[in-house]
Protein backbone atom coordinates (compact mmCIF):
# COMPACT_ATOMS: atom_id res chain seq x y z
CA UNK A 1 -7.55 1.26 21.58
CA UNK A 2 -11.15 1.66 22.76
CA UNK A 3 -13.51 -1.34 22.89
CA UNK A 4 -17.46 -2.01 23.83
CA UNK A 5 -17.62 -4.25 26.83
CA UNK A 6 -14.99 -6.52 27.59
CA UNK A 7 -12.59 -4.88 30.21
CA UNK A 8 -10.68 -7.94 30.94
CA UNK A 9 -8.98 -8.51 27.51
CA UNK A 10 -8.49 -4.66 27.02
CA UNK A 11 -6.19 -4.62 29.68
CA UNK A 12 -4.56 -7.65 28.90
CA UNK A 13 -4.21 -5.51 25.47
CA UNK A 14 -3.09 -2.91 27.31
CA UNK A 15 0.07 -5.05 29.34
CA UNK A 16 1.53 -6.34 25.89
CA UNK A 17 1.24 -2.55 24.85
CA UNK A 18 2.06 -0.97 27.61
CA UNK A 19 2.08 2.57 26.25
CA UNK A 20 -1.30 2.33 24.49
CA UNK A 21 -3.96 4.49 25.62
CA UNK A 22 -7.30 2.74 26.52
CA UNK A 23 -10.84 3.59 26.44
CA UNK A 24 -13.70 1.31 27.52
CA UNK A 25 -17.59 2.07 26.12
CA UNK A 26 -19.30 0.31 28.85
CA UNK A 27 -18.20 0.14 32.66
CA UNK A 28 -16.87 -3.28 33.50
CA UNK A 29 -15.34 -3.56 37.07
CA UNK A 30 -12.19 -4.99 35.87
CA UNK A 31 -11.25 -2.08 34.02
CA UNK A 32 -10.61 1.16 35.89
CA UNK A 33 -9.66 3.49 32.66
CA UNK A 34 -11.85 5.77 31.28
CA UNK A 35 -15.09 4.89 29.99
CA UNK A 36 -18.21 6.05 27.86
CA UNK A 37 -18.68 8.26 24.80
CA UNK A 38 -16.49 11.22 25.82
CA UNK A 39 -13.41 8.39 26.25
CA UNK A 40 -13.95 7.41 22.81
CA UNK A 41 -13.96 10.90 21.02
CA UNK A 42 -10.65 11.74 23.40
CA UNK A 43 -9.00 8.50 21.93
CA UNK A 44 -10.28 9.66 18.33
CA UNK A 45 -8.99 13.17 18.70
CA UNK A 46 -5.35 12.29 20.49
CA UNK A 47 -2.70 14.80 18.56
CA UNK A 48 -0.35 12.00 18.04
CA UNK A 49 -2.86 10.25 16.41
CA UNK A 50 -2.84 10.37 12.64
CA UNK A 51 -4.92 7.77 11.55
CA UNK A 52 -7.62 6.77 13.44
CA UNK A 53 -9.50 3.11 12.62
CA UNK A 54 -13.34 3.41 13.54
CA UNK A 55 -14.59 -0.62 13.85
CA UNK A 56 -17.16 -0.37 15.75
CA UNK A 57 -20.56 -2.27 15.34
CA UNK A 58 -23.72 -0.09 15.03
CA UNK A 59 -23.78 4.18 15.49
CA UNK A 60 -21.81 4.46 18.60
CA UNK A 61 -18.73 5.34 16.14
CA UNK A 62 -20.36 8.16 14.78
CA UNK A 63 -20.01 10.94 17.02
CA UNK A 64 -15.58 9.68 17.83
CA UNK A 65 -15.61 9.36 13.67
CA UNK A 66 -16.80 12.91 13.45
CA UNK A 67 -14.34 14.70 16.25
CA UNK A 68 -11.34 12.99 14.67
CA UNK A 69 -12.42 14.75 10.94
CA UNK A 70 -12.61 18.22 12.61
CA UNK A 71 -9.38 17.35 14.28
CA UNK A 72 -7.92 16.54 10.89
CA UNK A 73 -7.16 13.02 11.25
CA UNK A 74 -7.24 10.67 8.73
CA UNK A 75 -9.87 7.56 8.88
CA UNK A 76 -9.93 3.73 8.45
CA UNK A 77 -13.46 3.09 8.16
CA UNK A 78 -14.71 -0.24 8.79
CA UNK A 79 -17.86 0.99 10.37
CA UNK A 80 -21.16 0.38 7.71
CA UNK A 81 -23.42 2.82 9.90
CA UNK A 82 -21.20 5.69 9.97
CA UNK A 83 -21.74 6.71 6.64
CA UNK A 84 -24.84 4.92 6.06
CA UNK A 85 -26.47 7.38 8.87
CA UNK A 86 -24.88 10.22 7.95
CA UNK A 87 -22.90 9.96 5.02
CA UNK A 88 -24.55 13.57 4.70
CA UNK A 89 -22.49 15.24 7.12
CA UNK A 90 -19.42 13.08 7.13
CA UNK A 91 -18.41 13.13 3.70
CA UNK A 92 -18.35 17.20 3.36
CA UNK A 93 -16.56 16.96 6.37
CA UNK A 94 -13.92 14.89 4.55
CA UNK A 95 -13.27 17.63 2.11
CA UNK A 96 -13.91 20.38 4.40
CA UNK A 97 -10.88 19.62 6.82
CA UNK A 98 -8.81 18.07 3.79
CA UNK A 99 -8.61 13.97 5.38
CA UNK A 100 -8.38 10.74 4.01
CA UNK A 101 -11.13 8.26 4.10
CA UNK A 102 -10.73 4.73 3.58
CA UNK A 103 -13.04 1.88 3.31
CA UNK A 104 -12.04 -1.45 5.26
CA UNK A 105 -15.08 -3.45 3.96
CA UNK A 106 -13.98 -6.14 1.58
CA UNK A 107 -16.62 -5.07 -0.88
CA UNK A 108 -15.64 -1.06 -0.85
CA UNK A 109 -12.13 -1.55 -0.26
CA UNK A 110 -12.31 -3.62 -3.91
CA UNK A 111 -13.96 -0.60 -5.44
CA UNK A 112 -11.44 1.59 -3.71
CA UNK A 113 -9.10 -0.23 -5.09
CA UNK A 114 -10.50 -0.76 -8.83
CA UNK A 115 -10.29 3.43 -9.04
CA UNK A 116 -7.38 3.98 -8.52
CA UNK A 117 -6.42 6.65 -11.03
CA UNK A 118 -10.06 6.80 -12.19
CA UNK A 119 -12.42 9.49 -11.76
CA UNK A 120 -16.42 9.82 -10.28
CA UNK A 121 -17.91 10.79 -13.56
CA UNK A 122 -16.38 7.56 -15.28
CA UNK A 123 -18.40 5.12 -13.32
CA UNK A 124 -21.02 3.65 -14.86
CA UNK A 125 -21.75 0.64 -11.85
CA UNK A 126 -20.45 0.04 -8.71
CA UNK A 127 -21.47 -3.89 -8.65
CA UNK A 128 -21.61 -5.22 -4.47
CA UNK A 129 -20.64 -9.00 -4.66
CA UNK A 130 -22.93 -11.11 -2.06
CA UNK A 131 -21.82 -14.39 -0.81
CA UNK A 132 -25.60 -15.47 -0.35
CA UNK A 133 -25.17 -15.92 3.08
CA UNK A 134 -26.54 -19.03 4.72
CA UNK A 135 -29.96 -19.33 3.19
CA UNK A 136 -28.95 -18.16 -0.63
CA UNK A 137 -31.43 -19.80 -2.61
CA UNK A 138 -34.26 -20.13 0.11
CA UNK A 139 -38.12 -19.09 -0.69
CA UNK A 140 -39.43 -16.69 2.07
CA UNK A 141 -41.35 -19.41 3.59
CA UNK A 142 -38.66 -21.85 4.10
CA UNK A 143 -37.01 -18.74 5.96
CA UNK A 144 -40.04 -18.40 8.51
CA UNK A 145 -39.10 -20.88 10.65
CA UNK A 146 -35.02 -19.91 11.11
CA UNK A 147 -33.79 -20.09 14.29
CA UNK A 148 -30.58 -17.88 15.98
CA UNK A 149 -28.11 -20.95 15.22
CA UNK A 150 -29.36 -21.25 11.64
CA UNK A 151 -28.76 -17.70 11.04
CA UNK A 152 -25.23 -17.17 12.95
CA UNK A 153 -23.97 -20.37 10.88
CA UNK A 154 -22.42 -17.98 7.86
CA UNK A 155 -20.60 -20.04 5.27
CA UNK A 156 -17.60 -17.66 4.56
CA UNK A 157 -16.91 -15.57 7.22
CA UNK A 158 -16.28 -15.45 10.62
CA UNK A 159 -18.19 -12.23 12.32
CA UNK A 160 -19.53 -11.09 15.24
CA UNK A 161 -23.53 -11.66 16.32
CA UNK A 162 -24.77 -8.12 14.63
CA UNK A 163 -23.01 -8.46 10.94
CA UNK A 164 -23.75 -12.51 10.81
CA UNK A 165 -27.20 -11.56 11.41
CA UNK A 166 -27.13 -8.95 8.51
CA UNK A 167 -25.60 -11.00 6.45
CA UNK A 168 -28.49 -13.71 6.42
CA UNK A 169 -30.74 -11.38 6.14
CA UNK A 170 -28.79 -9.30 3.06
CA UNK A 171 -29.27 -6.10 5.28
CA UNK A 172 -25.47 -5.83 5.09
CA UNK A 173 -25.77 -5.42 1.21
CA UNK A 174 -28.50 -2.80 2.08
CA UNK A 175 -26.08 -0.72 4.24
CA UNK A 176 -23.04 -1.18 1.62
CA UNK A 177 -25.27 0.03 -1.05
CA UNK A 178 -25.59 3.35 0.68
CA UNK A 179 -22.03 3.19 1.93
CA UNK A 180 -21.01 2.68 -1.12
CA UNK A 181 -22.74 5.99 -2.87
CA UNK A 182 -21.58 8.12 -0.16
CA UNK A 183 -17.77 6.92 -0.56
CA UNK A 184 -17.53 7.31 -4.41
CA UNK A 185 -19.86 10.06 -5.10
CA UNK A 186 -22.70 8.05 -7.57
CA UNK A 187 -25.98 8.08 -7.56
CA UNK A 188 -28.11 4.38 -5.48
CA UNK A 189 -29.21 3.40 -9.15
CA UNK A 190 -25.48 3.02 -10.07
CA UNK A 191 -24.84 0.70 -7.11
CA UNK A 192 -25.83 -2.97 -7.70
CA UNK A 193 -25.73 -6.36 -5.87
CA UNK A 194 -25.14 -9.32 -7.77
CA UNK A 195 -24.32 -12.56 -5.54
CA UNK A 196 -21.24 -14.53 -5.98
CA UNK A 197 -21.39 -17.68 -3.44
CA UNK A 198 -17.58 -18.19 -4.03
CA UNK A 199 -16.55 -14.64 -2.36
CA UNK A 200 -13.50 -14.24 -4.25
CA UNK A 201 -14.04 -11.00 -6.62
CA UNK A 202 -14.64 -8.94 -3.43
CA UNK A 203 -16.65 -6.59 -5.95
CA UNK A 204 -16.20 -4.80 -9.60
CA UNK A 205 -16.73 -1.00 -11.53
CA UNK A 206 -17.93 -0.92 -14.66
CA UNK A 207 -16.77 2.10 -16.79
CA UNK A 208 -18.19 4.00 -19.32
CA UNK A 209 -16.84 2.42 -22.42
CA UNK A 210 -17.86 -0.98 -20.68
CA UNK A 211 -14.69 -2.09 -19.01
CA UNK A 212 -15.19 -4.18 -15.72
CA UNK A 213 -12.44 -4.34 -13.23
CA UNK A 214 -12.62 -6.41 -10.53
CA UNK A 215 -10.58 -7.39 -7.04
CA UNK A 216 -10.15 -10.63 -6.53
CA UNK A 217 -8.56 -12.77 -3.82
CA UNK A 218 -9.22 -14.91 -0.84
CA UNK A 219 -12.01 -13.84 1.58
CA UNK A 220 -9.76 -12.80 4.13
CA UNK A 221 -9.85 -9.29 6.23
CA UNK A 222 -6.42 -9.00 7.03
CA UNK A 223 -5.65 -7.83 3.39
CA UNK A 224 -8.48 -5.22 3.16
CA UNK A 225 -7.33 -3.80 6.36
CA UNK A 226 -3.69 -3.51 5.64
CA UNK A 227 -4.63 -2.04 2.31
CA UNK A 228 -6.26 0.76 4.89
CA UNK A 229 -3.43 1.38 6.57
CA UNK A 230 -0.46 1.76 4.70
CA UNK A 231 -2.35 3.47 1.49
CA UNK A 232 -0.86 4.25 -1.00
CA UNK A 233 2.05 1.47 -0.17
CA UNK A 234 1.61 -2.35 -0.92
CA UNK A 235 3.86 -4.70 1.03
CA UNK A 236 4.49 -8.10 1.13
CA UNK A 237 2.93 -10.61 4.07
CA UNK A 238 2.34 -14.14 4.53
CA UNK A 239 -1.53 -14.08 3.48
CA UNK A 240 -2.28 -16.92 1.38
CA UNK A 241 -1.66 -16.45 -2.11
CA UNK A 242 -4.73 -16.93 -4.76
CA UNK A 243 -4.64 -17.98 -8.25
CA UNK A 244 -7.04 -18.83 -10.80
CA UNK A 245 -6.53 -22.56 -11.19
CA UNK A 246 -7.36 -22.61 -7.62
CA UNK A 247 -10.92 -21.62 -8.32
CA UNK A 248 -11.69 -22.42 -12.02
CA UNK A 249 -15.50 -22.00 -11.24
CA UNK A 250 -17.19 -18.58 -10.26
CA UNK A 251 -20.48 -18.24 -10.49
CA UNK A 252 -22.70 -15.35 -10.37
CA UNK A 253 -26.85 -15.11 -9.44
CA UNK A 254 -28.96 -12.16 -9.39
CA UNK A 255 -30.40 -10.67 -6.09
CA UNK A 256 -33.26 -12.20 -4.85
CA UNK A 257 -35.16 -8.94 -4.25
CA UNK A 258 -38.77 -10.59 -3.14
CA UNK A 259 -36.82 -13.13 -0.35
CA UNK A 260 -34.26 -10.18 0.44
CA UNK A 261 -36.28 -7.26 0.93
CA UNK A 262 -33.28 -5.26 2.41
CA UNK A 263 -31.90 -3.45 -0.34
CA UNK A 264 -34.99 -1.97 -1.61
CA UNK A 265 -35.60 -0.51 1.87
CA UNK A 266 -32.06 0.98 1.78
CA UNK A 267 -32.99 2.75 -1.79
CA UNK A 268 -36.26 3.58 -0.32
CA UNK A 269 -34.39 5.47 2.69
CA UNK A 270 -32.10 7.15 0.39
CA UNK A 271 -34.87 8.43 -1.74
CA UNK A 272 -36.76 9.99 1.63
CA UNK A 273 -33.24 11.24 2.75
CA UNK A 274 -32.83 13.33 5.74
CA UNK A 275 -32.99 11.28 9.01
CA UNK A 276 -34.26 8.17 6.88
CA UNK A 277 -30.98 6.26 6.78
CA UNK A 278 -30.39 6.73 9.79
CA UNK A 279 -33.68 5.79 10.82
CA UNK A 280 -33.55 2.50 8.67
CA UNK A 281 -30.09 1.80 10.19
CA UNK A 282 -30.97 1.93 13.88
CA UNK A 283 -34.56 0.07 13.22
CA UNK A 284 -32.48 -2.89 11.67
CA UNK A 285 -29.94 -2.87 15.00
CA UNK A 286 -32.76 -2.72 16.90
CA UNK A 287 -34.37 -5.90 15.13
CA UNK A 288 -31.19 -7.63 15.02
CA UNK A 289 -31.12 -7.37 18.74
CA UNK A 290 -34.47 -8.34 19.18
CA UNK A 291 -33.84 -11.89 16.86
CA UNK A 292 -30.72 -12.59 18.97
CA UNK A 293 -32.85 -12.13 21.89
CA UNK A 294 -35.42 -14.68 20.86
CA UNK A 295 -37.73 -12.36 20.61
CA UNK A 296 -38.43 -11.64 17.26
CA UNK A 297 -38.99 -14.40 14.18
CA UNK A 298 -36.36 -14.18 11.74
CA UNK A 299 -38.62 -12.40 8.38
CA UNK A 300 -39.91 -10.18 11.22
CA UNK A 301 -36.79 -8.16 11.22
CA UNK A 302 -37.12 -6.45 7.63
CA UNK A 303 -40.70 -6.60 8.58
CA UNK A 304 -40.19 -4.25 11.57
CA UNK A 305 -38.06 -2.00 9.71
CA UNK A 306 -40.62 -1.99 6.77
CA UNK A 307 -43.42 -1.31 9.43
CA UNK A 308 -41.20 1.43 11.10
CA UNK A 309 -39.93 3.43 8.24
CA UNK A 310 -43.49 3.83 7.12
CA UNK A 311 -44.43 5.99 10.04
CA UNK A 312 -41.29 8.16 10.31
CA UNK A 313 -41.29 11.67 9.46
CA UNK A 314 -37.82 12.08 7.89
CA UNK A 315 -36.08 15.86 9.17
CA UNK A 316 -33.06 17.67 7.46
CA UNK A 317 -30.01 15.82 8.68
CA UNK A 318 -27.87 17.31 10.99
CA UNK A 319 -26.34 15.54 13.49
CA UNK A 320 -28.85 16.17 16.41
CA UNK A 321 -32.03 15.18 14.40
CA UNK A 322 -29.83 11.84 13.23
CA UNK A 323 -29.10 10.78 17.11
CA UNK A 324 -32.96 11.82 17.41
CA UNK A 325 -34.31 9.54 14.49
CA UNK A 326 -31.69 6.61 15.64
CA UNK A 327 -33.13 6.49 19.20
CA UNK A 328 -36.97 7.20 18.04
CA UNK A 329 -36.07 3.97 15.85
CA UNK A 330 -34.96 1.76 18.52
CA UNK A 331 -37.81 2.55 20.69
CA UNK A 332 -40.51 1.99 18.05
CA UNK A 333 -38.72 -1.57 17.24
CA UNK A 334 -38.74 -1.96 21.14
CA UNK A 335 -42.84 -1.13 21.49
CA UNK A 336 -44.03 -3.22 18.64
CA UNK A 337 -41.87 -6.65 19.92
CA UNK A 338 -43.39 -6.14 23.58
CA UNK A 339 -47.02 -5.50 22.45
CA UNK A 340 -49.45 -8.19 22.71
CA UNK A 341 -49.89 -7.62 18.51
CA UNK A 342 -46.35 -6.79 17.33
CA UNK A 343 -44.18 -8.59 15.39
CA UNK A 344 -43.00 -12.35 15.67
């Protein structure tokens, strides 16, 4: 197990497993193990490893993700960025060395699951369900004014800082949508969002012949990632059981595209391609960071990824130009929050 920061409660990880091997991203005085990028990709690429889970926030699981492909290990993806950066080099990867891939997200692990025995060419939609988030339903002016609390108050799930932040925002739709094209093989303008406040069809294909299948259940993790795990094999477990009396109303909206500007910029990138995802990707981090900072108004952070995109020069995607465009990202977002005229 590898995590970002906090040393203390990977080794007490580490004393109820005593024979798990432990990696730590950051330095922390408490922990003494091995630390930093190379400890990750030595985790990923362990020979008794066979599947390896990558759940890490932001790009920092790209590089480990890649290593344990070429070292022909199978992967649990939970990690939007990794494909949404370069979904372009990891995905012939996956059928160059012959692994598994498997989506933990709720929303791709539904589609995942909904193909089952299908094939790419008898898609017609991939349709993302979207709780709303917190401010579903909000003009863009009553969203000037949001504050950090506001924004990390998400009425379904319980996340970490960067993916709560997303989710307010709908940037975590925008990722999914190019997650999502890169994991089945469609075209962007066969992926749609349509919001569904109750968050309990996880998301839905529509065929060919019209057919919709959907995956439905309580918003809960724990069954997307054992899904991920044991694939192809379904167990029992003690997760709570759902049933359709116990929700007799679902109710569907359509994407507010002029509020929620995300998704647009995420087609946008995909039609630039080259180092534009991974551009778009790492100027939204950067912006996230920035809001949870205080230092950056809460509209400002599509904004500032509008603002940057428009001055990149996409490059062929390859793995250094992606790390390139990522960092070029984070300072531009960086420059225009600490300049006298940037954004707010």
């Amino acid at each position: 197990m590898a995590a970002g920061s906090d040393g203390p409660r990977l080794l007490e990880i580490g004393r109820t497993w005593p024979q798990a091997k432990l990696a730590l991203f950051n330095p922390h005085p408490a922990f003494s193990g091995p630390t930093g990028m190379d400890a990750l990709v030595e985790l990923a690429t362990l020979p008794e490893a066979d599947l390896v889970v990558v759940s890490v926030a932001g790009v920092i699981g790209l590089l480990p993700t890649i290593k344990a492909i070429e070292a022909g290990k199978n992967i649990a993806l939970a990690s939007k960025e990794v494909l949404v950066a370069a979904g372009e080099i990891v995905m012939p990867l996956v059928a160059k060395h012959s692994v598994r891939l498997t989506p933990i997200d709720s929303e791709h692990s539904a589609i995942f699951q909904c193909l089952q025995g299908y094939q790419t060419d008898q898609i017609d939609r991939l349709i993302l369900t979207a709780s709303g988030g917190p401010f579903r339903g909000r003009s863009r002016a009553e969203l000037a004014a949001v504050t950090r609390h506001e924004a990390l108050n998400h009425p379904t799930w319980n996340m970490g800082g960067k993916i709560t932040i997303d989710s307010a925002t709908l940037m975590n739709k925008a990722l999914e949508t190019i997650e999502a094209k890169w994991l089945f093989g469609v075209e962007m303008d066969q992926v749609e969002i349509v919001v569904h406040p109750q968050s309990v069809i996880h998301s839905m294909v529509k065929f060919r012949d019209g057919s919709v299948l959907g995956q439905l259940g309580w918003p809960d993790m724990r069954l997307p990632i054992q899904y991920a795990l044991l694939y192809p094999e379904r167990i029992e477990n003690d997760l709570r059981p759902w049933n359709p009396a116990d929700t007799p109303s679902l109710t569907f909206e359509a994407l507010d595209s002029d509020v929620f500007r995300g998704p647009g910029l995420a087609r946008e990138a995909v039609r630039i391609g080259g180092t534009m995802p991974a551009f778009f990707n790492a100027a939204n981090e950067q912006a996230v960071a920035e809001f949870l900072a205080d230092r950056l108004g809460f509209l400002a952070i599509t904004e500032t990824v509008e603002a940057a995109m428009a001055q990149h020069q996409a490059s062929p995607a390859s793995l250094d130009n992606l790390l390139a465009a990522d960092a070029e990202a984070r300072s531009y977002v960086k420059e225009q929050v600490s300049s006298p005229s940037g954004a707010s």
